[in-house]
C-alpha atoms as a PDB file:
ATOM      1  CA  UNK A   1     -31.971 281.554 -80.460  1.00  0.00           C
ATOM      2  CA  UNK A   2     -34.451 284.450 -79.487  1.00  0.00           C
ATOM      3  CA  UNK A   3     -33.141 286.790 -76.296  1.00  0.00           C
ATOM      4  CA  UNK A   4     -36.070 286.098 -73.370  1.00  0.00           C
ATOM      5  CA  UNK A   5     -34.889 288.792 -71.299  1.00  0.00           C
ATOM      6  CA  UNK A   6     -32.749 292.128 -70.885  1.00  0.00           C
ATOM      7  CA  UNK A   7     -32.025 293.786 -67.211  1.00  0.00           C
ATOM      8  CA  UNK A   8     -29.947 296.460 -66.763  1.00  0.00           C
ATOM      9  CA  UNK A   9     -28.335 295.418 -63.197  1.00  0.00           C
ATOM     10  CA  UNK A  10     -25.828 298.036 -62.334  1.00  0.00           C
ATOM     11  CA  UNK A  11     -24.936 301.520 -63.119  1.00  0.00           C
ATOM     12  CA  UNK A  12     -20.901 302.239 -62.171  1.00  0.00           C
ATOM     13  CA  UNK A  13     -20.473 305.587 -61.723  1.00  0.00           C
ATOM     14  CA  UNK A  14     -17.288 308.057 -60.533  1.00  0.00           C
ATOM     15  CA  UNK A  15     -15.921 308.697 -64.240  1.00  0.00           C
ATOM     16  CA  UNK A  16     -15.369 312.805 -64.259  1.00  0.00           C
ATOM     17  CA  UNK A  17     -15.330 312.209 -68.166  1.00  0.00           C
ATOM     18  CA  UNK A  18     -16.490 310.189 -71.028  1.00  0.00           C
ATOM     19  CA  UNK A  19     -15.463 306.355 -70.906  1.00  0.00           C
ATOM     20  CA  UNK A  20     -13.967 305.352 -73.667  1.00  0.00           C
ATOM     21  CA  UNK A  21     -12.566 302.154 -73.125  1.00  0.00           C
ATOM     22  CA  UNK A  22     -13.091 298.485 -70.742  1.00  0.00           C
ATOM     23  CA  UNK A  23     -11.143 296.116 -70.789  1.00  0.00           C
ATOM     24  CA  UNK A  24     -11.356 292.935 -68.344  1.00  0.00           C
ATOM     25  CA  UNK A  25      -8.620 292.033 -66.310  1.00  0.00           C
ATOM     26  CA  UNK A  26      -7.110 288.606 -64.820  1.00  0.00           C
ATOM     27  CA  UNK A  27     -10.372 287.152 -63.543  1.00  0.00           C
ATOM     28  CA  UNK A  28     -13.671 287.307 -65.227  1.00  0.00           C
ATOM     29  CA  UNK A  29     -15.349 289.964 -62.763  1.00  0.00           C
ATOM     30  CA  UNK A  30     -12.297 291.749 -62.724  1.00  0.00           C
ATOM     31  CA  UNK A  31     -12.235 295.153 -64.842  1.00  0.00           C
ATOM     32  CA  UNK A  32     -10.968 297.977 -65.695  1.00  0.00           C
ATOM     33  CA  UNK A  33     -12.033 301.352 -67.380  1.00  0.00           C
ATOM     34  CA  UNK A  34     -10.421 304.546 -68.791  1.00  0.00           C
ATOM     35  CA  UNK A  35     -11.712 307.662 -70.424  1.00  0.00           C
ATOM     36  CA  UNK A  36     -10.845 311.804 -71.034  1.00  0.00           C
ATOM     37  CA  UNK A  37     -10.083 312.092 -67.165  1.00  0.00           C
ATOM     38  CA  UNK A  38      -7.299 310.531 -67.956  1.00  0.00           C
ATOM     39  CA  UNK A  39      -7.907 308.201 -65.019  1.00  0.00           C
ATOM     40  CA  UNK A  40      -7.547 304.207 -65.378  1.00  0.00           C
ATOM     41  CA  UNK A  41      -9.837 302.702 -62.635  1.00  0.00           C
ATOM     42  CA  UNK A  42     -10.582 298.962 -61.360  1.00  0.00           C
ATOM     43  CA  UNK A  43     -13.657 297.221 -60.782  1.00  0.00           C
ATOM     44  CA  UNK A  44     -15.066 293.904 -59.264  1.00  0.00           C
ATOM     45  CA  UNK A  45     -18.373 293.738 -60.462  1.00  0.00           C
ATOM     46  CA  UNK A  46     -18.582 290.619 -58.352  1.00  0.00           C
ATOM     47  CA  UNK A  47     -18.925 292.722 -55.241  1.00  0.00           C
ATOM     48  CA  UNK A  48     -19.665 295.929 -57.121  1.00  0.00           C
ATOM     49  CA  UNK A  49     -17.743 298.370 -54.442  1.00  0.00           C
ATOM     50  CA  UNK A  50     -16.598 301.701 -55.274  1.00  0.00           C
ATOM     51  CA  UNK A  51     -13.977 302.137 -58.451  1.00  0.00           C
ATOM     52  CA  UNK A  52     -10.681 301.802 -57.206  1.00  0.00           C
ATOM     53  CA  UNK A  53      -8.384 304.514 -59.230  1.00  0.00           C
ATOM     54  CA  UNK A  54      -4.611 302.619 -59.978  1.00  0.00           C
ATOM     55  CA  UNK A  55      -3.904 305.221 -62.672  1.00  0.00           C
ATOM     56  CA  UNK A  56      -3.943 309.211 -63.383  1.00  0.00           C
ATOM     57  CA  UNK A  57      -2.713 310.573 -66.562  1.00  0.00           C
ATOM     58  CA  UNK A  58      -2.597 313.419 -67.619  1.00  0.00           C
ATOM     59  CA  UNK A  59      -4.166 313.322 -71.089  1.00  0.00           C
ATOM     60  CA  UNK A  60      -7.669 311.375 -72.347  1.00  0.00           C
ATOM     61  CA  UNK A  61      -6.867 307.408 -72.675  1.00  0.00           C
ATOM     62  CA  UNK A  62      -8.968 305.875 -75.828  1.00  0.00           C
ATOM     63  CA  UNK A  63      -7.255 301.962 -74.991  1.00  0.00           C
ATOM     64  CA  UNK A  64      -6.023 299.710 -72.513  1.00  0.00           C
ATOM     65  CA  UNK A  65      -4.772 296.263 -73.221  1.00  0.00           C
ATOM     66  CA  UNK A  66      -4.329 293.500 -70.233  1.00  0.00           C
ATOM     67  CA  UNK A  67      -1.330 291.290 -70.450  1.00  0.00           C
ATOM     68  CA  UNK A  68      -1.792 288.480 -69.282  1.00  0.00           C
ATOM     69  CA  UNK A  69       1.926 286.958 -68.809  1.00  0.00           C
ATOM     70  CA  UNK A  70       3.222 290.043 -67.050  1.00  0.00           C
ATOM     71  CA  UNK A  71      -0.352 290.554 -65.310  1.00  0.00           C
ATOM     72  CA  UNK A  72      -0.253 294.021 -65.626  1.00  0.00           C
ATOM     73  CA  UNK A  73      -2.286 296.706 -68.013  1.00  0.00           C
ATOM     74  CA  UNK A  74      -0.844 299.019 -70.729  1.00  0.00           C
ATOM     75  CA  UNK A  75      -3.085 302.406 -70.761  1.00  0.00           C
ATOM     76  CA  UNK A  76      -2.352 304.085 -74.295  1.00  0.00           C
ATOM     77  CA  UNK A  77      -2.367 308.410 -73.197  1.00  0.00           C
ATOM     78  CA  UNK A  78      -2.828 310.275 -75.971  1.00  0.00           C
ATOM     79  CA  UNK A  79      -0.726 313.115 -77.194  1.00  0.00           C
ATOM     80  CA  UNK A  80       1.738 310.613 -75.549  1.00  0.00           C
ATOM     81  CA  UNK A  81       2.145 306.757 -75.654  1.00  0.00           C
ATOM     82  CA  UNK A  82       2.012 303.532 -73.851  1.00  0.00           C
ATOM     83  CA  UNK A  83       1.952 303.353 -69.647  1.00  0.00           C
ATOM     84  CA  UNK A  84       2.969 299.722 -68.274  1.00  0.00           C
ATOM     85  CA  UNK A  85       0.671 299.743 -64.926  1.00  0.00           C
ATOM     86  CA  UNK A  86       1.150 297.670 -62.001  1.00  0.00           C
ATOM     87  CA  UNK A  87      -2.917 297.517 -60.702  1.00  0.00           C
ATOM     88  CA  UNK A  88      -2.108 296.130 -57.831  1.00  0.00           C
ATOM     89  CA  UNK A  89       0.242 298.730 -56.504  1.00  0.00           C
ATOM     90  CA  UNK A  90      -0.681 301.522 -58.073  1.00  0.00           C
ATOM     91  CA  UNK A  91       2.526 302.662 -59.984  1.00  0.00           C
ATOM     92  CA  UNK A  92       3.259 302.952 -63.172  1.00  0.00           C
ATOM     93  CA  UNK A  93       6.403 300.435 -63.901  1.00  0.00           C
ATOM     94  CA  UNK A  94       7.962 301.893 -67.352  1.00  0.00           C
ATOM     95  CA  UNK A  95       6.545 304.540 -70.007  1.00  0.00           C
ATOM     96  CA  UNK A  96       7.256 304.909 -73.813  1.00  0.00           C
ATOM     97  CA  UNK A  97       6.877 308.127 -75.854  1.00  0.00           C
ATOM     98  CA  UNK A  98       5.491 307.126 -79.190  1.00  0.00           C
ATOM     99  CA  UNK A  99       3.409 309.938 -80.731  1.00  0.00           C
ATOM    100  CA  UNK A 100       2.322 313.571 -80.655  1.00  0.00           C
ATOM    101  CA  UNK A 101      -1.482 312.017 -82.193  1.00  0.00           C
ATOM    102  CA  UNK A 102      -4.352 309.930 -80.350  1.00  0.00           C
ATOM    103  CA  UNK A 103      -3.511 306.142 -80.097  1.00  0.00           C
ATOM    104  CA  UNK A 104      -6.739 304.364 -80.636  1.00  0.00           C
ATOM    105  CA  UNK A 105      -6.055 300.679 -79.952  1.00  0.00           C
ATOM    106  CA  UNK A 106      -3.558 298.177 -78.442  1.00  0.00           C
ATOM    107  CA  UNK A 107      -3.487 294.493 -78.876  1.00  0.00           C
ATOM    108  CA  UNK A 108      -0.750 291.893 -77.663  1.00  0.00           C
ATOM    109  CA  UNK A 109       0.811 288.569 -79.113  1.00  0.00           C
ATOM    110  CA  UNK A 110       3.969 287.088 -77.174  1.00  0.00           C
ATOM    111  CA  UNK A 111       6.851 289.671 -76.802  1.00  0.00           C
ATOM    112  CA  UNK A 112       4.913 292.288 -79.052  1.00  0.00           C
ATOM    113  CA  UNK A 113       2.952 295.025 -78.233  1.00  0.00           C
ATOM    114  CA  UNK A 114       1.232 296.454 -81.400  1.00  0.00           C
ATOM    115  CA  UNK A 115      -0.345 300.299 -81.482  1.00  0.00           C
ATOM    116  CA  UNK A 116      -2.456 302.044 -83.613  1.00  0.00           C
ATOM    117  CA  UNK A 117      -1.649 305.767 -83.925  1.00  0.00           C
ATOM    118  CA  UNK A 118      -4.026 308.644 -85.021  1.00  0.00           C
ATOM    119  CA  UNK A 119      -0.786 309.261 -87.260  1.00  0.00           C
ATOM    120  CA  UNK A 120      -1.418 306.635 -89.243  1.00  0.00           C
ATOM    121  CA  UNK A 121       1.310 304.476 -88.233  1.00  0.00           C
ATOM    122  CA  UNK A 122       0.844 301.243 -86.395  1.00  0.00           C
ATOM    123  CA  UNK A 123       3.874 300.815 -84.196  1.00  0.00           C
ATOM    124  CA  UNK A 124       5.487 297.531 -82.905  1.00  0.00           C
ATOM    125  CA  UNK A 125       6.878 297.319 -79.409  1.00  0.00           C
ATOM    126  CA  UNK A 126       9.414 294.339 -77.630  1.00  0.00           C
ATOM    127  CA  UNK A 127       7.412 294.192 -74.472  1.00  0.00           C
ATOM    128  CA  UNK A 128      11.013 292.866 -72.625  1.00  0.00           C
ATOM    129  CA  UNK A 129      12.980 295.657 -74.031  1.00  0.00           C
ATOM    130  CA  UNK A 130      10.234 298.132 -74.197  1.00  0.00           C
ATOM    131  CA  UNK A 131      11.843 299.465 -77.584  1.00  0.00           C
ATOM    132  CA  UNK A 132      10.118 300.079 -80.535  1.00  0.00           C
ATOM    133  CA  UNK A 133      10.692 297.286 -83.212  1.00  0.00           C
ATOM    134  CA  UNK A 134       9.133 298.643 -85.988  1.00  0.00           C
ATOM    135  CA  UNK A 135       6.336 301.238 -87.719  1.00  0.00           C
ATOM    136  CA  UNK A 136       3.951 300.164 -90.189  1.00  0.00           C
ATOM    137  CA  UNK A 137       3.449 303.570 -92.246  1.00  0.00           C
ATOM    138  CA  UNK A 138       0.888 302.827 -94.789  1.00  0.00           C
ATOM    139  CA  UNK A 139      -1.599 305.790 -94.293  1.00  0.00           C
ATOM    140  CA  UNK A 140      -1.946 309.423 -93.274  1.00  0.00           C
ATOM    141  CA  UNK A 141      -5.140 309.047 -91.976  1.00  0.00           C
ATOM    142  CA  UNK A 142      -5.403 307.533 -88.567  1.00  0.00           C
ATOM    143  CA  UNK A 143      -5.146 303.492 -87.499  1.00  0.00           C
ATOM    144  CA  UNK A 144      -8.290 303.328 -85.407  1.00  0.00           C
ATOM    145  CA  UNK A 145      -8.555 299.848 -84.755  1.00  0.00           C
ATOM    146  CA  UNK A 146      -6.455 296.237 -84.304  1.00  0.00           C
ATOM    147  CA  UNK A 147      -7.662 292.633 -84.608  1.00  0.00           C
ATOM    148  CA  UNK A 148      -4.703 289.754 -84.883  1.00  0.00           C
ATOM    149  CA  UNK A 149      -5.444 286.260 -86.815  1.00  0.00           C
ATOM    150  CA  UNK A 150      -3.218 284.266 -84.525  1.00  0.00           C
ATOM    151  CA  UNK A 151      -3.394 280.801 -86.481  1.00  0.00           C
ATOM    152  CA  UNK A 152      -2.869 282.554 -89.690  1.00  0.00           C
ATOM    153  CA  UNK A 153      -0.189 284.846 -88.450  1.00  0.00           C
ATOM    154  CA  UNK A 154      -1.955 288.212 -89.331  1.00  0.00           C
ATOM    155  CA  UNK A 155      -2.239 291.549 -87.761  1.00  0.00           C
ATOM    156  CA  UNK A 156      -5.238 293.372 -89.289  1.00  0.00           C
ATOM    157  CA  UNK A 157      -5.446 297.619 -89.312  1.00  0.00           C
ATOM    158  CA  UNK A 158      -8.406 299.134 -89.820  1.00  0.00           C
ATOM    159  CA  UNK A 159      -7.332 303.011 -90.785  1.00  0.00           C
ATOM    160  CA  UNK A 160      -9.675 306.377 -91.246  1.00  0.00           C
ATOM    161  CA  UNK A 161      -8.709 306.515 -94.724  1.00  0.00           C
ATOM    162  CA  UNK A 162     -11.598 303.696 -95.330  1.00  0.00           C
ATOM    163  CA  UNK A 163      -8.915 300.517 -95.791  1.00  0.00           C
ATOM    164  CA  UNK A 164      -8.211 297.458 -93.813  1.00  0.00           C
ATOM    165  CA  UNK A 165      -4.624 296.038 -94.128  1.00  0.00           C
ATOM    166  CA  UNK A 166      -3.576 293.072 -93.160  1.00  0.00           C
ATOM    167  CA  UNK A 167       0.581 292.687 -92.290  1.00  0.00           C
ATOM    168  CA  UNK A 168       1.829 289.197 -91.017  1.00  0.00           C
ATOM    169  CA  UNK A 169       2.487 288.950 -87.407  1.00  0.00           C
ATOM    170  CA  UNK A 170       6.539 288.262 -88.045  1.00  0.00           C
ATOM    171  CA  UNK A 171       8.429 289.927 -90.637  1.00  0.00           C
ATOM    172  CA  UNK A 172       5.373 292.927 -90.776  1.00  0.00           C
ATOM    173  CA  UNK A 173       5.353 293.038 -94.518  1.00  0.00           C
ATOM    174  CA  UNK A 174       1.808 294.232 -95.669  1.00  0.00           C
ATOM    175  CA  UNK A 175       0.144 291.433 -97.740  1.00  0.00           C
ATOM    176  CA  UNK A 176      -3.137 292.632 -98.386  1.00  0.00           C
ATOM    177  CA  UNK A 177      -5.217 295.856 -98.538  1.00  0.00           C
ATOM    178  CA  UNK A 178      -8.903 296.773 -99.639  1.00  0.00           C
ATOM    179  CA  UNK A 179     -11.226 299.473 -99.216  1.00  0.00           C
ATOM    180  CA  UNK A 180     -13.287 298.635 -96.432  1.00  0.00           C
ATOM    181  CA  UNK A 181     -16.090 300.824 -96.026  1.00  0.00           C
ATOM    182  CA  UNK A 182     -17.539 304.000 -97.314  1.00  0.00           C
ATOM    183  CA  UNK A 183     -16.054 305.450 -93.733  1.00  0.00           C
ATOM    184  CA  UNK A 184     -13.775 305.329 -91.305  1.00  0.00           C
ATOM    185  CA  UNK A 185     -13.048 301.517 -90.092  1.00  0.00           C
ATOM    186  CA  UNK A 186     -13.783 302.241 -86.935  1.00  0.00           C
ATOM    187  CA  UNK A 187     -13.728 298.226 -84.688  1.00  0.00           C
ATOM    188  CA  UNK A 188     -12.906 295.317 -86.244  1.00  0.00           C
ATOM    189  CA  UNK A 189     -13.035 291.672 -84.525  1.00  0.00           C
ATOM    190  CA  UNK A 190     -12.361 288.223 -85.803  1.00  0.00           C
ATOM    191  CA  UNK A 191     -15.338 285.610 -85.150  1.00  0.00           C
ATOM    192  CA  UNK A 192     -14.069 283.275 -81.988  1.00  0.00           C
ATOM    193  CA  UNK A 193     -13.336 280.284 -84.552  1.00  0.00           C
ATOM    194  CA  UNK A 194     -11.379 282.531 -86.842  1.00  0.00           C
ATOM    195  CA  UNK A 195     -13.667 281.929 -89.999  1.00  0.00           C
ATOM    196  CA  UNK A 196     -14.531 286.014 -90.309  1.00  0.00           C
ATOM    197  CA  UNK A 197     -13.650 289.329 -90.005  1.00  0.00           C
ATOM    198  CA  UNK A 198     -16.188 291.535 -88.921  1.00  0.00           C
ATOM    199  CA  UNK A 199     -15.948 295.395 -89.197  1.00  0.00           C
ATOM    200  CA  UNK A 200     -17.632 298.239 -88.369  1.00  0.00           C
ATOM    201  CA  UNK A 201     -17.390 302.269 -89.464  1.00  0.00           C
ATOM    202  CA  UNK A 202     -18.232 305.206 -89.361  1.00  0.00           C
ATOM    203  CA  UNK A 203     -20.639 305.199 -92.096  1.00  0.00           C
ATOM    204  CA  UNK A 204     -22.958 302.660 -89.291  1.00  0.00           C
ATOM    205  CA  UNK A 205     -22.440 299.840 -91.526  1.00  0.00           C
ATOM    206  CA  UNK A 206     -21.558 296.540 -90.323  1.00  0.00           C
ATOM    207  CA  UNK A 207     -19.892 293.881 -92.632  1.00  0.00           C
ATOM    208  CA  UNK A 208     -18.315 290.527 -92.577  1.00  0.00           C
ATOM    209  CA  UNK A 209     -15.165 289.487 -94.602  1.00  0.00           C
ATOM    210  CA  UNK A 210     -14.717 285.437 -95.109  1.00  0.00           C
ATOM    211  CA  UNK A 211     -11.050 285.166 -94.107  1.00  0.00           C
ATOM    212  CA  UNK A 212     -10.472 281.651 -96.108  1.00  0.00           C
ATOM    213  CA  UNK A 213     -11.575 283.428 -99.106  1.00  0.00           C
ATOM    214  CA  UNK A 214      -9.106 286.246 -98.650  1.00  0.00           C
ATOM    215  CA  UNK A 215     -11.299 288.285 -96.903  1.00  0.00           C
ATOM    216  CA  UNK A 216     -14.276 288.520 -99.161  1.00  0.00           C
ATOM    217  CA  UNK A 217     -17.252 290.216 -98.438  1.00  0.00           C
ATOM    218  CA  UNK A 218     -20.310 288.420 -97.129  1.00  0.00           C
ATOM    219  CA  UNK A 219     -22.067 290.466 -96.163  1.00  0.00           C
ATOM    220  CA  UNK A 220     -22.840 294.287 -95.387  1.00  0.00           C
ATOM    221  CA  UNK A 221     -25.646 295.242 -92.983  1.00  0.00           C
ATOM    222  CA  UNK A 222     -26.528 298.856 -92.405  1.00  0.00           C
ATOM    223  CA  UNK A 223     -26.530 298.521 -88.501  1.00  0.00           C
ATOM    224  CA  UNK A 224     -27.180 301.462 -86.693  1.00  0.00           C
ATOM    225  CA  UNK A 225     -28.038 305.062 -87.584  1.00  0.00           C
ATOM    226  CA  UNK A 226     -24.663 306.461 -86.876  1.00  0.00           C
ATOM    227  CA  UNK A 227     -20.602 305.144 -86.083  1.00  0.00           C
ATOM    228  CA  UNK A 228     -20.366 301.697 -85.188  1.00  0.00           C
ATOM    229  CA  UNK A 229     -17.780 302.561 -82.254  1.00  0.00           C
ATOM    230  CA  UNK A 230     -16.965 298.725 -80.922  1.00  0.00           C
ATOM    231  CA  UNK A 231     -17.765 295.083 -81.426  1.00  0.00           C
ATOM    232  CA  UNK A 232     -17.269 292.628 -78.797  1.00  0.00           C
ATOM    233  CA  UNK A 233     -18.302 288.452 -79.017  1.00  0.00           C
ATOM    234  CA  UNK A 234     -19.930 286.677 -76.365  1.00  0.00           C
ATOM    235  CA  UNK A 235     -17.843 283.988 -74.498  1.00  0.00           C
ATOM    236  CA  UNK A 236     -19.678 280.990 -76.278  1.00  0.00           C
ATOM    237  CA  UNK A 237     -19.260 282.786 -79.408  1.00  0.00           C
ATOM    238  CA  UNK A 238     -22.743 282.193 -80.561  1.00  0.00           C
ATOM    239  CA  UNK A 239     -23.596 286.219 -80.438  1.00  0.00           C
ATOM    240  CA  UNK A 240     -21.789 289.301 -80.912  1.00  0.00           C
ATOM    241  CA  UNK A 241     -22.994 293.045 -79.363  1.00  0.00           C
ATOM    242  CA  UNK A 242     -22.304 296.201 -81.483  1.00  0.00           C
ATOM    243  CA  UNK A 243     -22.456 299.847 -79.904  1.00  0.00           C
ATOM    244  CA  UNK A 244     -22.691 303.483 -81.261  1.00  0.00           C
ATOM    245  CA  UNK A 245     -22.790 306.818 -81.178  1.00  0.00           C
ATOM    246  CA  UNK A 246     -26.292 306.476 -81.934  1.00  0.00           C
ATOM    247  CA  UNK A 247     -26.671 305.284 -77.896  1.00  0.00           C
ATOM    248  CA  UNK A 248     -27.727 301.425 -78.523  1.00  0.00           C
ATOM    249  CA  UNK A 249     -26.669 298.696 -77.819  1.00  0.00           C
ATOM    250  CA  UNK A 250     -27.045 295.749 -80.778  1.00  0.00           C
ATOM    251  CA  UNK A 251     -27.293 291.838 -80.203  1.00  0.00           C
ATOM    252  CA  UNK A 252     -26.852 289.526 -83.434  1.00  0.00           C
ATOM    253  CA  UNK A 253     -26.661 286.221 -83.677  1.00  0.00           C
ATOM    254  CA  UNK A 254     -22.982 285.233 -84.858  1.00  0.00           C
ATOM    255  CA  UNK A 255     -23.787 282.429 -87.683  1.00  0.00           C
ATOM    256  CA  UNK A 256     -26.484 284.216 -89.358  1.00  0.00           C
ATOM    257  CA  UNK A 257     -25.020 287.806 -89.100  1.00  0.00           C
ATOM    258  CA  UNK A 258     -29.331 288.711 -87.550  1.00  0.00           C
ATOM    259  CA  UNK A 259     -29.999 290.966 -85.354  1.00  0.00           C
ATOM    260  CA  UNK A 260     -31.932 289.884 -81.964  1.00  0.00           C
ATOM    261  CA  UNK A 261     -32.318 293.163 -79.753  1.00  0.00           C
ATOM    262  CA  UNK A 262     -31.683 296.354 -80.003  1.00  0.00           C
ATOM    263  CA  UNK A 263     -31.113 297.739 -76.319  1.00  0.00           C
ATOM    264  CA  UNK A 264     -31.360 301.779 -75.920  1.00  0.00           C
ATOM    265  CA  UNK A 265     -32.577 304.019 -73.313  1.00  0.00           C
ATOM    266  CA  UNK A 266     -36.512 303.900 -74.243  1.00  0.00           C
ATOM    267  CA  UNK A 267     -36.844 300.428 -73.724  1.00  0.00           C
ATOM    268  CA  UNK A 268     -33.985 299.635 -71.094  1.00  0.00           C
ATOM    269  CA  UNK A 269     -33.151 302.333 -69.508  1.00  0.00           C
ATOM    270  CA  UNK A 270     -29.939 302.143 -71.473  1.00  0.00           C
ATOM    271  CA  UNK A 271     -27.323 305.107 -72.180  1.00  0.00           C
ATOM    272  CA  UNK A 272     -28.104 308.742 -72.740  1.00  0.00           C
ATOM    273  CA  UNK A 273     -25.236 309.526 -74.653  1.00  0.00           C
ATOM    274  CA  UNK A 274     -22.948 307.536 -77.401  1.00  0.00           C
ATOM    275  CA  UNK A 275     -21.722 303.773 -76.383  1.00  0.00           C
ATOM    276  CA  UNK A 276     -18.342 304.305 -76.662  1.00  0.00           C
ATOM    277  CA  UNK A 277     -17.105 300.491 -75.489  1.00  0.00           C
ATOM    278  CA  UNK A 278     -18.388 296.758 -75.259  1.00  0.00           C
ATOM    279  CA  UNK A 279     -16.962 293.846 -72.974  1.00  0.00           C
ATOM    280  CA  UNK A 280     -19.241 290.771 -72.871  1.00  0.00           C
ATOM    281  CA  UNK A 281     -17.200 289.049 -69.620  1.00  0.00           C
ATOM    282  CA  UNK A 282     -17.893 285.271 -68.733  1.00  0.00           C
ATOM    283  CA  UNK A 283     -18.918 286.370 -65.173  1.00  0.00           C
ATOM    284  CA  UNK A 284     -22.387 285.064 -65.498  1.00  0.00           C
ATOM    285  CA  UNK A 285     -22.436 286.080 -68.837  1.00  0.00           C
ATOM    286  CA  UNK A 286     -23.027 289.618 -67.836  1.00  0.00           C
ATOM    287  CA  UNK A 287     -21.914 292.296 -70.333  1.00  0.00           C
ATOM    288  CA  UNK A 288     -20.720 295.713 -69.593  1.00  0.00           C
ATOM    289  CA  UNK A 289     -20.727 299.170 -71.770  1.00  0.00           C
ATOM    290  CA  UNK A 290     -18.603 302.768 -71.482  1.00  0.00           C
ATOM    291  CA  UNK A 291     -20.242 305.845 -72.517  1.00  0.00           C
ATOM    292  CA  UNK A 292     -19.824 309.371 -72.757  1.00  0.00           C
ATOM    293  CA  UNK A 293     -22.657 309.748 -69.769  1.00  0.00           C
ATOM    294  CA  UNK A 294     -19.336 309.014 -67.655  1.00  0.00           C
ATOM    295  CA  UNK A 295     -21.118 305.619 -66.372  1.00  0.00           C
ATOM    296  CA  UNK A 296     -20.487 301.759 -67.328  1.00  0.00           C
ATOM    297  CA  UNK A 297     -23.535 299.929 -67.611  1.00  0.00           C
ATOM    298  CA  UNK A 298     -24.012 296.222 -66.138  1.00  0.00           C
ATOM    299  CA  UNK A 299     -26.860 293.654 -68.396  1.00  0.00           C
ATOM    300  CA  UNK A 300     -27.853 290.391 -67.904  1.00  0.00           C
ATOM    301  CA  UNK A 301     -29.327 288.800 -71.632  1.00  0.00           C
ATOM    302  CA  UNK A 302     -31.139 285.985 -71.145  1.00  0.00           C
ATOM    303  CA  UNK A 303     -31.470 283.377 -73.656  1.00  0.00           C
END
């Protein structure tokens, strides 16, 4: 399906630092941001008013992960660890020291919490007892990046030192590891129906990994000119949007891996500095993007 049309509809701006992460909240046009201010900030892009700030830390936060269930956000501080935030009051409800490192991503399934470390370790938190469960130490090079298989019961790492591991979801024994990329594995995302894993690295390549044939390559596409930095799916799941620190924006159609637009600053008026962040939200399909400009970026792709 070719893309008709791309508008770039809104420019959200009051970021005093690079944005480094979105991530969408309990409704569709609800969202929420975070960057090296250290400041976590919500948005309606329904109404598009002024950022509302719930959140100041004091170091840079790369991740923050909504849960649902508990309707609250985690914002992962680095040097630090993991903030449980109550948005709608504005106070932090319970902390939990994990590291001295970065922590690059956070992802959820029931009562666990799991974190990937710039130590290398991927930690596993009891989101009642806010206790750490567990540490996956596999690697001295950093986890950057978390994707979890839920009907296979899989938590897949993607680490600097080039590897993706995957560790089931329960007892966290590792049960499969490969060297990824040429690069740091730097996003990783399962396809919405679960059939792939697709990656993305430093070394701008983009590959896909057939999950029923125990994650074999399919295919390898050299994407962008520099580090793939995120990969988010669209809401049908029919497309997928890669970003980088090469400032574009990439649209590919999900069942034949092809890409359909590339949308940068020449042509769009799109970011002036690295896309750090993707979230393609089911608010009339619009998609938003963090960069280091310190703005998020509103489009509208029409098909």
């Amino acid at each position: 399906m070719k893309i008709k049309e791309v508008n770039k509809l809104h420019t959200l701006t009051g970021h005093r630092d690079s944005i480094y992460t979105v991530q969408q909240g309990k409704d569709a046009e609800d969202l929420f941001s975070a960057g090296g201010d250290g400041m976590v900030v919500r948005w309606d892009i329904k109404t598009l008013q002024a950022g509302d700030v719930i959140a100041k830390l004091p170091n840079s936060i790369f991740a923050l992960h909504y849960l649902q269930k508990e309707d609250k956000i985690i914002a992962a501080q680095n040097f630090d660890g993991i903030h449980l935030l109550d948005y709608t009051n504005k106070k932090e409800v319970k902390s939990l020291k994990l590291t001295d490192s970065y922590i690059f991503d956070v992802q959820s399934l029931g009562n666990k919490i799991f974190v990937a470390g710039g130590d290398g370790v991927v930690y596993v938190v009891d989101i009642e007892e806010w206790i750490v469960l567990d540490r996956l130490e596999y690697s001295s090079k950093s986890a950057r990046t978390l994707a979890i298989h839920e009907e296979r019961n899989e938590l897949v790492a993607g680490y600097s030192d080039n590897s993706i591991r995957v560790f089931d979801l329960f007892d966290h024994r590792m049960k499969q590891e490969w060297k990824a990329h040429n690069n740091s594995v730097f996003t990783m995302r399962f396809t919405p129906d679960g059939s792939y894993l697709v990656s993305g690295s430093r070394d701008a390549h983009l590959k896909a990994w057939d999950v029923a044939l125990g994650y074999a390559q399919v295919h390898d596409i050299a994407a962008h000119m520099y580090t793939i930095n995120h990969i988010a799916f669209s809401p049908n799941g029919k497309h997928f949007v890669t970003c980088s620190m090469d400032k574009s924006i990439k649209v590919w159609d999900s069942t034949e891996f092809k890409l359909l637009k590339v949308i940068d600053k020449a042509r769009h008026a799109g970011h002036g500095n690295s896309v750090n962040k993707l979230l393609w939200t089911s608010f009339n399909n619009q998609l938003v993007s963090a960069s280091d400009d310190r703005t998020l970026s509103i489009w509208e792709i029409i098909f």
